[in-house]
Protein backbone atom coordinates (compact mmCIF):
# COMPACT_ATOMS: atom_id res chain seq x y z
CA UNK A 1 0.00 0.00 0.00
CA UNK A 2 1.28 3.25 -0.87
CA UNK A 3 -0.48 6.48 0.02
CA UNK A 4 -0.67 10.38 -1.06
CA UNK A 5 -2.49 12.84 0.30
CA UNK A 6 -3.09 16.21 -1.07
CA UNK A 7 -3.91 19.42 0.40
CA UNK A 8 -3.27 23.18 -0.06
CA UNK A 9 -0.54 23.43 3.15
CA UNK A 10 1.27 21.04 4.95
CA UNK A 11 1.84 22.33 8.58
CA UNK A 12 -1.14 24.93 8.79
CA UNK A 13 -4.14 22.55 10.21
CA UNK A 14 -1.71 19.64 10.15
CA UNK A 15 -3.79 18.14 12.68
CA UNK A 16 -6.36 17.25 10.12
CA UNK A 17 -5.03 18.02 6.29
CA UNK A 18 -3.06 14.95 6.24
CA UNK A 19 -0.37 16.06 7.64
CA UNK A 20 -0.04 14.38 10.95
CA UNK A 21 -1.73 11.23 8.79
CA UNK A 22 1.11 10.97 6.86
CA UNK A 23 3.86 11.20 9.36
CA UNK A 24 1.57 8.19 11.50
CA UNK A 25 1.08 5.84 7.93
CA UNK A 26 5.39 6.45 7.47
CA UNK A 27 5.79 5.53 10.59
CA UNK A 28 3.65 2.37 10.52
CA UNK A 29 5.89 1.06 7.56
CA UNK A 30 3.53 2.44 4.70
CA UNK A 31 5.07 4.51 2.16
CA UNK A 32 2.68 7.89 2.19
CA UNK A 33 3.58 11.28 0.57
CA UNK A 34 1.49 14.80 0.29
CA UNK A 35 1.31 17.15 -2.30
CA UNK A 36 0.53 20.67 -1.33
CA UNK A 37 0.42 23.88 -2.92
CA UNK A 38 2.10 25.65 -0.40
CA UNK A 39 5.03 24.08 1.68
CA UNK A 40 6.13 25.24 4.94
CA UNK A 41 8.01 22.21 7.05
CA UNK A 42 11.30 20.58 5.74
CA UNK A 43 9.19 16.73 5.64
CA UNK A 44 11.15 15.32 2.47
CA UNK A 45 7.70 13.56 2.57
CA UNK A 46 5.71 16.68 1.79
CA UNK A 47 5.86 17.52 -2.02
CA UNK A 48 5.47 21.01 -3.09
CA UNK A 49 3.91 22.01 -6.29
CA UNK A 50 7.47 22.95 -8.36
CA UNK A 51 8.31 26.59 -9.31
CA UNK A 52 7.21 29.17 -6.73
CA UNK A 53 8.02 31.54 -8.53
CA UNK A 54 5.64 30.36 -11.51
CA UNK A 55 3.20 28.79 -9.38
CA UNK A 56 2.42 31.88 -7.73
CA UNK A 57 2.23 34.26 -10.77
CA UNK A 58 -0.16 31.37 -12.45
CA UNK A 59 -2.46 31.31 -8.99
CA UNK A 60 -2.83 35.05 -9.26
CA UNK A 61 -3.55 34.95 -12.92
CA UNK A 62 -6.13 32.32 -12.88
CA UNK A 63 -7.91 33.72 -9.63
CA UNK A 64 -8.07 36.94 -11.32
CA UNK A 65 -9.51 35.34 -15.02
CA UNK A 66 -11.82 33.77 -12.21
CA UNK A 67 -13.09 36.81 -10.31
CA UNK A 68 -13.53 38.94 -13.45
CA UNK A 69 -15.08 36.33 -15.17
CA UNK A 70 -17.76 34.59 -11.89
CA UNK A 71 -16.44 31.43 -11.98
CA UNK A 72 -14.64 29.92 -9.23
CA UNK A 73 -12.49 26.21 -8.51
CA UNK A 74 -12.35 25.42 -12.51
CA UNK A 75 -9.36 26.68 -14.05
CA UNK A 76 -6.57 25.65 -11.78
CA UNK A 77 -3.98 23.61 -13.62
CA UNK A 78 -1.89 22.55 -10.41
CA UNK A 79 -4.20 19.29 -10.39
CA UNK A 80 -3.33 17.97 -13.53
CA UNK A 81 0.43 18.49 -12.56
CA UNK A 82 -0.28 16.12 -9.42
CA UNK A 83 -1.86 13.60 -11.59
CA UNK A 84 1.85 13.39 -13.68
CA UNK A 85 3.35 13.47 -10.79
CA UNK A 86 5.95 9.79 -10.46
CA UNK A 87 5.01 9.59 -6.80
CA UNK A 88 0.91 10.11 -7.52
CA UNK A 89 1.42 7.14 -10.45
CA UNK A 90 2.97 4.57 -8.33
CA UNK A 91 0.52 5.54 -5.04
CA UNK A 92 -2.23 2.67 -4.73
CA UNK A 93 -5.01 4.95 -3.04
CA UNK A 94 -5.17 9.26 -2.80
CA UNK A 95 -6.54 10.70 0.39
CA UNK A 96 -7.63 14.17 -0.79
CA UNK A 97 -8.22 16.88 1.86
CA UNK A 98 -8.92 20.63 1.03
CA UNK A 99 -8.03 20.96 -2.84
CA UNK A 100 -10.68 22.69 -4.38
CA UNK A 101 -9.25 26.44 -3.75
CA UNK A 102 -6.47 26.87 -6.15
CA UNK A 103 -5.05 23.51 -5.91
CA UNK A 104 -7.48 21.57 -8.01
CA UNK A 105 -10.23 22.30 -10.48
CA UNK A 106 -13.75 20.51 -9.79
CA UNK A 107 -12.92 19.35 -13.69
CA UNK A 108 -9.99 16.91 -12.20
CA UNK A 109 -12.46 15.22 -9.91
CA UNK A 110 -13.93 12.71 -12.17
CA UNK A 111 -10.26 11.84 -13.51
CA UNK A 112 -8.95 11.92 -10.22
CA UNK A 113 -11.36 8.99 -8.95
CA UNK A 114 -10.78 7.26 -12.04
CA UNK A 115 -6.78 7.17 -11.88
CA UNK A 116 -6.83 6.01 -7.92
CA UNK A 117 -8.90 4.98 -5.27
CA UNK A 118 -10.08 8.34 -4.05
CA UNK A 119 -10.82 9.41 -0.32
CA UNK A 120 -12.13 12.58 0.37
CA UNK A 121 -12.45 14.37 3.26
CA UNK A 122 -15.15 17.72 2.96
CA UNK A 123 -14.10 20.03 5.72
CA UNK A 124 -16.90 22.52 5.02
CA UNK A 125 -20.06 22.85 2.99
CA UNK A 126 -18.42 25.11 -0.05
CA UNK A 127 -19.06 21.64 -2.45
CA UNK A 128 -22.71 21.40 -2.37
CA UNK A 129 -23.04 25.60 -3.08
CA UNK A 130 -22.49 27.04 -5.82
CA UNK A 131 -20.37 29.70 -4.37
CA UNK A 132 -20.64 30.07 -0.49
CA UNK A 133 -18.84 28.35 2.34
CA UNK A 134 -21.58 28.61 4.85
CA UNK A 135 -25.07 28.62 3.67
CA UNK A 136 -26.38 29.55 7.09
CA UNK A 137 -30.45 29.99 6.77
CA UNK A 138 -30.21 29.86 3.06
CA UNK A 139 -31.41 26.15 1.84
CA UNK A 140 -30.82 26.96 -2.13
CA UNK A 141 -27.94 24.36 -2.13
CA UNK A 142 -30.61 21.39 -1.97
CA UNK A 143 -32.05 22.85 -5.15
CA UNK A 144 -29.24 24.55 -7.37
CA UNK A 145 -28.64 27.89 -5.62
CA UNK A 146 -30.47 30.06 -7.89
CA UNK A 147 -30.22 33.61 -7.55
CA UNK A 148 -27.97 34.04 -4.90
CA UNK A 149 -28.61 36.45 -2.78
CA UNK A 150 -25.30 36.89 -1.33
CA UNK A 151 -22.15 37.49 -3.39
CA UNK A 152 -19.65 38.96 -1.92
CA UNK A 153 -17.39 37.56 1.38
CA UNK A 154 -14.77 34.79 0.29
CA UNK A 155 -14.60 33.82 -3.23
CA UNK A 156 -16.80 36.31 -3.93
CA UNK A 157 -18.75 36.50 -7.74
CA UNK A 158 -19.45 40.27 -9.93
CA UNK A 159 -22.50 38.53 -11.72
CA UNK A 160 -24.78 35.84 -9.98
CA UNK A 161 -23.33 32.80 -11.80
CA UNK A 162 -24.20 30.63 -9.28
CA UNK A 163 -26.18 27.92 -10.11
CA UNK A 164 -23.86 27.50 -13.09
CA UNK A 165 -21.19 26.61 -10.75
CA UNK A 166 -23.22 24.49 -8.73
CA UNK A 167 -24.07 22.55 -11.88
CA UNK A 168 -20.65 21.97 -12.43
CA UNK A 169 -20.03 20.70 -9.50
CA UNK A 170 -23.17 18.08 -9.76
CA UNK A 171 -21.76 17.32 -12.97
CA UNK A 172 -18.24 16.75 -11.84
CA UNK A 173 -19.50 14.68 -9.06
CA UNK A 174 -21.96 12.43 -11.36
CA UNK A 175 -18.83 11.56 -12.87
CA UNK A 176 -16.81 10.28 -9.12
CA UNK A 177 -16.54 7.14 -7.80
CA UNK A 178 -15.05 8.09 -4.66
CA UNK A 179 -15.27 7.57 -0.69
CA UNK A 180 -16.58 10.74 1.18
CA UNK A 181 -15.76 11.66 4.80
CA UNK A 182 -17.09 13.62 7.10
CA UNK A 183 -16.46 14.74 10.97
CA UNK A 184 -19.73 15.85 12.18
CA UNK A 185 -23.41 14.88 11.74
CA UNK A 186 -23.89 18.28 10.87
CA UNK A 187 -21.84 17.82 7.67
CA UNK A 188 -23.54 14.59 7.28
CA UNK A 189 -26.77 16.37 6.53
CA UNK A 190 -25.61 18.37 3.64
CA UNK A 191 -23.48 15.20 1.88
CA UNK A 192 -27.21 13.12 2.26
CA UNK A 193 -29.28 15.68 1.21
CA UNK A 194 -27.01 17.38 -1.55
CA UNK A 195 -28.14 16.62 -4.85
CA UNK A 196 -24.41 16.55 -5.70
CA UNK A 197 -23.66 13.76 -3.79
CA UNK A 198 -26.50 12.09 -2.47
CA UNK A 199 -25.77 9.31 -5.37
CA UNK A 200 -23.15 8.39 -3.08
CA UNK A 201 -23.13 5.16 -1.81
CA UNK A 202 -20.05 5.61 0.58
CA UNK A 203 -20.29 8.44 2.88
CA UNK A 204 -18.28 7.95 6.65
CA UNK A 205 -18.93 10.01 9.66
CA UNK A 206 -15.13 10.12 11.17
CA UNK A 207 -14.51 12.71 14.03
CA UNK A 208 -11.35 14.41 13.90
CA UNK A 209 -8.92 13.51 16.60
CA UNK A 210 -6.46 15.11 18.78
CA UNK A 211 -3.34 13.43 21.06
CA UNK A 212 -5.17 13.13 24.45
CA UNK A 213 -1.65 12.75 26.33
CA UNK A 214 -0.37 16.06 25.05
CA UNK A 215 -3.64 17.98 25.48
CA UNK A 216 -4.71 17.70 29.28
CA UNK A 217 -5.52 19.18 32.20
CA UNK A 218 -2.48 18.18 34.21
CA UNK A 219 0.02 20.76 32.43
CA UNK A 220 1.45 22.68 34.61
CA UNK A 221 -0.47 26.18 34.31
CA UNK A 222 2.15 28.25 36.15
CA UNK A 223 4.92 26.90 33.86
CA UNK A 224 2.91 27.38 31.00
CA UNK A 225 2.14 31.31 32.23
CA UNK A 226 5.78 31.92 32.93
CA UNK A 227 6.99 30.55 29.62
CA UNK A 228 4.03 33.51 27.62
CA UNK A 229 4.88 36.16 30.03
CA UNK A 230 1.59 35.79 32.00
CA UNK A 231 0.71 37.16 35.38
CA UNK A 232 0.06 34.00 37.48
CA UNK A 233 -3.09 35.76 38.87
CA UNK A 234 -4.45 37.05 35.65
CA UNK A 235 -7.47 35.20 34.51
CA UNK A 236 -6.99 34.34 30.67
CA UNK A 237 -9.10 34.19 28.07
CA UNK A 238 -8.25 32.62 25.16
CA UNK A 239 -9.40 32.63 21.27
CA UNK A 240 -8.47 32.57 17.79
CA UNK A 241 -7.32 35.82 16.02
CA UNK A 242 -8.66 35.41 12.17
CA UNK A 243 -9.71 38.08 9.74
CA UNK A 244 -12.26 35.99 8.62
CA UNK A 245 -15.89 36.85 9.42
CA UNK A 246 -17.19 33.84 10.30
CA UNK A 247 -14.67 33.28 12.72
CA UNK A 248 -16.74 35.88 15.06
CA UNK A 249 -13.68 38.20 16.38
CA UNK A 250 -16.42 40.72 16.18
CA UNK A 251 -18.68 38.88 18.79
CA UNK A 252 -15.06 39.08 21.27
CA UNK A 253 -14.40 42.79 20.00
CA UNK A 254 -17.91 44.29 21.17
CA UNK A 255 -17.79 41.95 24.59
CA UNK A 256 -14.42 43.25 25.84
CA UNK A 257 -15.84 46.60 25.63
CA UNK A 258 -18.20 45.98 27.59
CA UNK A 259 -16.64 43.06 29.88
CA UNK A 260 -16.22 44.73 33.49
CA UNK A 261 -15.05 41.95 35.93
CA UNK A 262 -12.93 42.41 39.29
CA UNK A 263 -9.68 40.34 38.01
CA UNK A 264 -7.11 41.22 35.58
CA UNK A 265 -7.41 39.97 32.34
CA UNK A 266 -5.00 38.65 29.46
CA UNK A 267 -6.08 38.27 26.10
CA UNK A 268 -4.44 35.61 24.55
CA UNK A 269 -4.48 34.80 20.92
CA UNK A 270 -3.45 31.98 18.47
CA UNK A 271 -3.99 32.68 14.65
CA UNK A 272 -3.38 36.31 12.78
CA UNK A 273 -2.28 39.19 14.81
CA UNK A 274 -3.44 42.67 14.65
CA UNK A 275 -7.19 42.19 14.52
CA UNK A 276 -7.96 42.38 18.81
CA UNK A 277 -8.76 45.86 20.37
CA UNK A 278 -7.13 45.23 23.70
CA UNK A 279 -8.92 47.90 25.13
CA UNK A 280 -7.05 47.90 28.68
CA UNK A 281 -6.45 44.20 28.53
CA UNK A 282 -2.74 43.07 28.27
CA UNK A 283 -2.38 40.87 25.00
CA UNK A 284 -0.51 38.50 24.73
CA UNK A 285 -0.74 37.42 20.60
CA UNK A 286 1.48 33.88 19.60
CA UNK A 287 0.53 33.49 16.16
CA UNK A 288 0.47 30.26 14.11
CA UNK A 289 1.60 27.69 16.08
CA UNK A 290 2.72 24.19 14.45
CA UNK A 291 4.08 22.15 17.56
CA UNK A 292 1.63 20.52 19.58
CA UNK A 293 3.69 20.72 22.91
CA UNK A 294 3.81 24.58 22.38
CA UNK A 295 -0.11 24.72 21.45
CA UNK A 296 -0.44 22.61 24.70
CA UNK A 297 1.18 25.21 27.01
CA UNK A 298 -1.06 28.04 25.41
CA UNK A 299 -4.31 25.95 26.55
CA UNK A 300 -2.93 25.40 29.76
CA UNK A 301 -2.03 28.74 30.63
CA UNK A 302 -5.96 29.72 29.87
CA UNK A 303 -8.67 29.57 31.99
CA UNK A 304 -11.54 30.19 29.09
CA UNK A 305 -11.62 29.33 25.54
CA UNK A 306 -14.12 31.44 22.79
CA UNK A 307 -15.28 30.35 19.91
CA UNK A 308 -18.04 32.19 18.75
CA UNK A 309 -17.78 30.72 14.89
CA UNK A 310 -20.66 32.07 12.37
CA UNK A 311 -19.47 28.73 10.55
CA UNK A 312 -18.13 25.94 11.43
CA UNK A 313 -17.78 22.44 10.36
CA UNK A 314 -16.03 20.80 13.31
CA UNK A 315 -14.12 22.76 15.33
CA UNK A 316 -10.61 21.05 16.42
CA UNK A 317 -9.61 23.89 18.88
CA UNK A 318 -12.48 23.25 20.64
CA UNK A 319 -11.62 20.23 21.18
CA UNK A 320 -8.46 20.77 22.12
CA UNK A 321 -9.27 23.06 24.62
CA UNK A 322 -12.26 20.38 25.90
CA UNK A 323 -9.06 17.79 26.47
CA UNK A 324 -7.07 20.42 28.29
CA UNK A 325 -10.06 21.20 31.10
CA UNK A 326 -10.97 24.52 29.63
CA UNK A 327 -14.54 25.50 29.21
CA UNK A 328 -15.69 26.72 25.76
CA UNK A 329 -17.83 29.38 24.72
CA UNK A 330 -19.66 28.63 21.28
CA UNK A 331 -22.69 30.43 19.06
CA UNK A 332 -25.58 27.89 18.33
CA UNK A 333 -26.17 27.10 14.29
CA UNK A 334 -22.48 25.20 13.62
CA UNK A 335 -21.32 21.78 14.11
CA UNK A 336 -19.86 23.07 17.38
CA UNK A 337 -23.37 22.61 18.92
CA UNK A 338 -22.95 18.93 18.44
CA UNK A 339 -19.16 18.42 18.85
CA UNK A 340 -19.52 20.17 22.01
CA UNK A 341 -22.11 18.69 23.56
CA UNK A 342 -23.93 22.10 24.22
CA UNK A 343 -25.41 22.93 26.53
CA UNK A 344 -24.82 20.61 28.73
CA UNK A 345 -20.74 20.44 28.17
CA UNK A 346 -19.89 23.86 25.63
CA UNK A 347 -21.67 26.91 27.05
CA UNK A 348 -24.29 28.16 23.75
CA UNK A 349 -24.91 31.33 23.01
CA UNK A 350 -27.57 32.82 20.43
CA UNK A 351 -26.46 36.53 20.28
CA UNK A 352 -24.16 38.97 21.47
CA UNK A 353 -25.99 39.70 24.69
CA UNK A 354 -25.95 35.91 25.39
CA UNK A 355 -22.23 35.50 24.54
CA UNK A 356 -21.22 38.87 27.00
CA UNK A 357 -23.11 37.31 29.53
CA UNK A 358 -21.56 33.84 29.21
CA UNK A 359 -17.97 34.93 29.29
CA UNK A 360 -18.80 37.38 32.55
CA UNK A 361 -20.45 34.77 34.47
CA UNK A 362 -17.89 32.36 33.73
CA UNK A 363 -14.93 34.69 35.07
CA UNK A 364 -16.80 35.05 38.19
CA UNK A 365 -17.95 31.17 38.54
CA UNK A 366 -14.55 29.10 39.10
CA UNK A 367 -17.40 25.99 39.89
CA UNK A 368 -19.06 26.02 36.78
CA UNK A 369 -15.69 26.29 34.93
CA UNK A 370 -14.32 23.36 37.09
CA UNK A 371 -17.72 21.16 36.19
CA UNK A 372 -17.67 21.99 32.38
CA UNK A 373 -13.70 21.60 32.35
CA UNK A 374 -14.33 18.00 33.51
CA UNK A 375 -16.93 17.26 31.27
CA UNK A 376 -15.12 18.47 28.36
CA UNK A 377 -11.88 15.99 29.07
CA UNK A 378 -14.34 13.03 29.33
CA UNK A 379 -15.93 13.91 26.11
CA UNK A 380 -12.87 14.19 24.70
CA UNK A 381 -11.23 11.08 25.94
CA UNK A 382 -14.73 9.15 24.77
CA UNK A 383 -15.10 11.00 21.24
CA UNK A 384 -11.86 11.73 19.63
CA UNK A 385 -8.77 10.51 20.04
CA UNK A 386 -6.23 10.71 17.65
CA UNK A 387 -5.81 6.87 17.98
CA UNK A 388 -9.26 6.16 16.74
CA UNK A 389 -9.61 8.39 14.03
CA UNK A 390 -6.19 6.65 12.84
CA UNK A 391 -7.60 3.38 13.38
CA UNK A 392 -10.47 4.31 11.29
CA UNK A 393 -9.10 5.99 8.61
CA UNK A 394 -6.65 3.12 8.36
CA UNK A 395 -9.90 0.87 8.01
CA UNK A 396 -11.45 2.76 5.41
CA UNK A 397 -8.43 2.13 2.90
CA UNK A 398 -7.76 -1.14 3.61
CA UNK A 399 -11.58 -1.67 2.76
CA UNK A 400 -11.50 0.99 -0.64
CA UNK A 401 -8.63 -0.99 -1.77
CA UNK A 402 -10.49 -4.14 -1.38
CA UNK A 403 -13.64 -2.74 -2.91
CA UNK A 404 -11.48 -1.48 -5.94
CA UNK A 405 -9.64 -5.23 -5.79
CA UNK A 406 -12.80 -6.99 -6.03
CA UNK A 407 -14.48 -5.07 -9.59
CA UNK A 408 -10.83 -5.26 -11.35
């Protein structure tokens, strides 16, 4: 058995792009590559894309000729180079992870299925729209999207071309024979009811997993503090910095103005940097972070994790912070509902007044934080461990490649 798996980065969401799947799959004695678009660790296993230079000036070209022209995920030629690739023609089964934005064309799909055994993993609902990641309210998708009434955000369209792209997509898919996975029930719902790929016959609900042993409650907190220059009394909150929208840094933006507690406060962000107002809360901003002993200090030197996501598909930060005894603060309409357990384990919000009054009454309640910590490492010991979402990933090949064995 020889593996590849693609996706658009190596190290950024390693924990679920294939990344830390092939370095577990080498290390088990099966030969596994990845081709990204976009190479950032020195893994002699991850394969770049060649020419940077060219690869870049042909990404901007194309997503330009896109934009101008409403059309989105069609004209990248980086997909067809992976398909040539010596290391994709002697693999025996392709894992494929998040390709469709500038690494592959929805027009390699069919081809793509057809060369290899094909896994894919759908880590948000941007396949069965025609244009949007998150259709919130909107239920269009189930019927072809027709005149969208939203174009703008990421991957934005000038004209409403919409339902031509989503018609592409049904087309491209009509044309797969391919093994879809998903990590939540939520996503579940869209890949059964999707017209673009409820022909599928082989559609697997796999959770996401994270290393329980590195992620706990037992770190020591004071360590962790001293190491991110952290007042030892200073209650910390903790979230991801993103410029993105749905990420909700808005929601944390209009509580901190308002937040008035009796304890000092540190803001503490993973992520992008510049996008917090501090107001007259020290900040304490890490960036991306790769290493999972490093991400494990920066949950254990919190006492509160936010993640007030507009959209969301799974959530692995959440869970992380679940496994390291931290209580999370969530919105309600997102996988995180679910993968949380909310209410009873994530605290769910519905609006901003909800979500200020969550994150006050949690600074001031060290008992409720204590009883949701708890619950959060059991849930997270039960539900998703990196060993079983290994163990079942590992499953699902061994029975593609038997499925695939058995027609030739």
């Amino acid at each position: 058995m020889k593996i590849v798996q693609i996706n658009q980065s190596d190290l950024q969401g390693r924990r679920f792009n294939g990344y830390d799947l092939q370095l577990e799959l080498n290390a088990r004695g099966i030969p596994t590559k990845q081709f990204v678009l976009r190479k950032t660790s020195n893994n002699p296993n991850v394969i770049e894309i060649p020419g940077d230079g060219i690869r870049t000036a042909i990404n901007n070209y194309v997503n330009m000729f896109e934009y101008n022209n409403s059309i989105r995920s069609l004209l990248s030629p980086f997909g067809w180079a992976v398909m040539k690739h010596p290391e994709f023609i002697k693999s025996s089964l392709v894992h494929a992870h998040l390709i469709y934005n500038s690494l592959f064309s929805f027009a390699c799909y069919p081809t793509l299925s057809q060369l290899k055994p094909t896994v894919m993993t759908i880590h948000d609902p941007y396949v069965w729209t025609g244009r949007c990641i998150y259709p919130f309210e909107c239920e269009k998708w189930k019927e072809g999207c027709h005149n969208c009434s939203s174009l703008g955000g990421l991957y934005p369209l000038q004209e409403d071309n919409s339902h031509y792209l989503w018609q592409l997509k049904k087309t491209a898919f009509s044309q797969c024979e391919l093994d879809l996975v998903v990590a939540t029930d939520w996503m579940m719902q869209f890949a059964i009811n999707s017209p673009i790929t409820s022909h599928l016959k082989n559609v697997h609900l796999i959770p996401f997993g994270i290393n329980t042993d590195v992620f706990h409650a037992r770190r020591d907190k004071q360590g962790a503090r001293r190491k991110l220059g952290i007042r030892l009394n200073s209650f910390v909150i903790l979230f991801r910095d993103s410029y993105f929208p749905l990420k909700g840094l808005d929601l944390i933006n209009s509580m901190l103005k308002t937040l008035k507690v009796d304890t000092h406060i540190t803001l503490l962000t993973v992520g992008e940097k510049g996008s917090v107002k501090k107001n007259s809360y020290k900040l304490v901003e890490r960036g991306w972070i790769y290493d999972e002993e490093e991400m494990a200090d920066v949950y254990a030197a919190a006492d509160l994790f936010l993640m007030p996501s507009r959209g969301e598909a799974f959530g692995l930060m959440a869970i992380e912070a679940m496994a390291s005894g931290i209580p999370v603060v969530i919105m309600e309409g997102t996988a995180l509902t679910s993968v949380t357990d909310a209410p009873a384990c994530g605290v769910l919000c519905r609006d901003q007044n909800e979500f200020n009054a969550s994150v006050k009454r949690l600074i001031n309640s060290p008992e409720e934080r204590q009883t949701r910590g708890e619950l959060g490492r059991k849930l997270a010991e039960t539900n998703y461990r990196v060993e079983d979402h290994f163990r079942r990933i590992f499953e699902l090949y061994e029975d593609v490649l038997k499925r695939r064995k058995r027609r030739e």
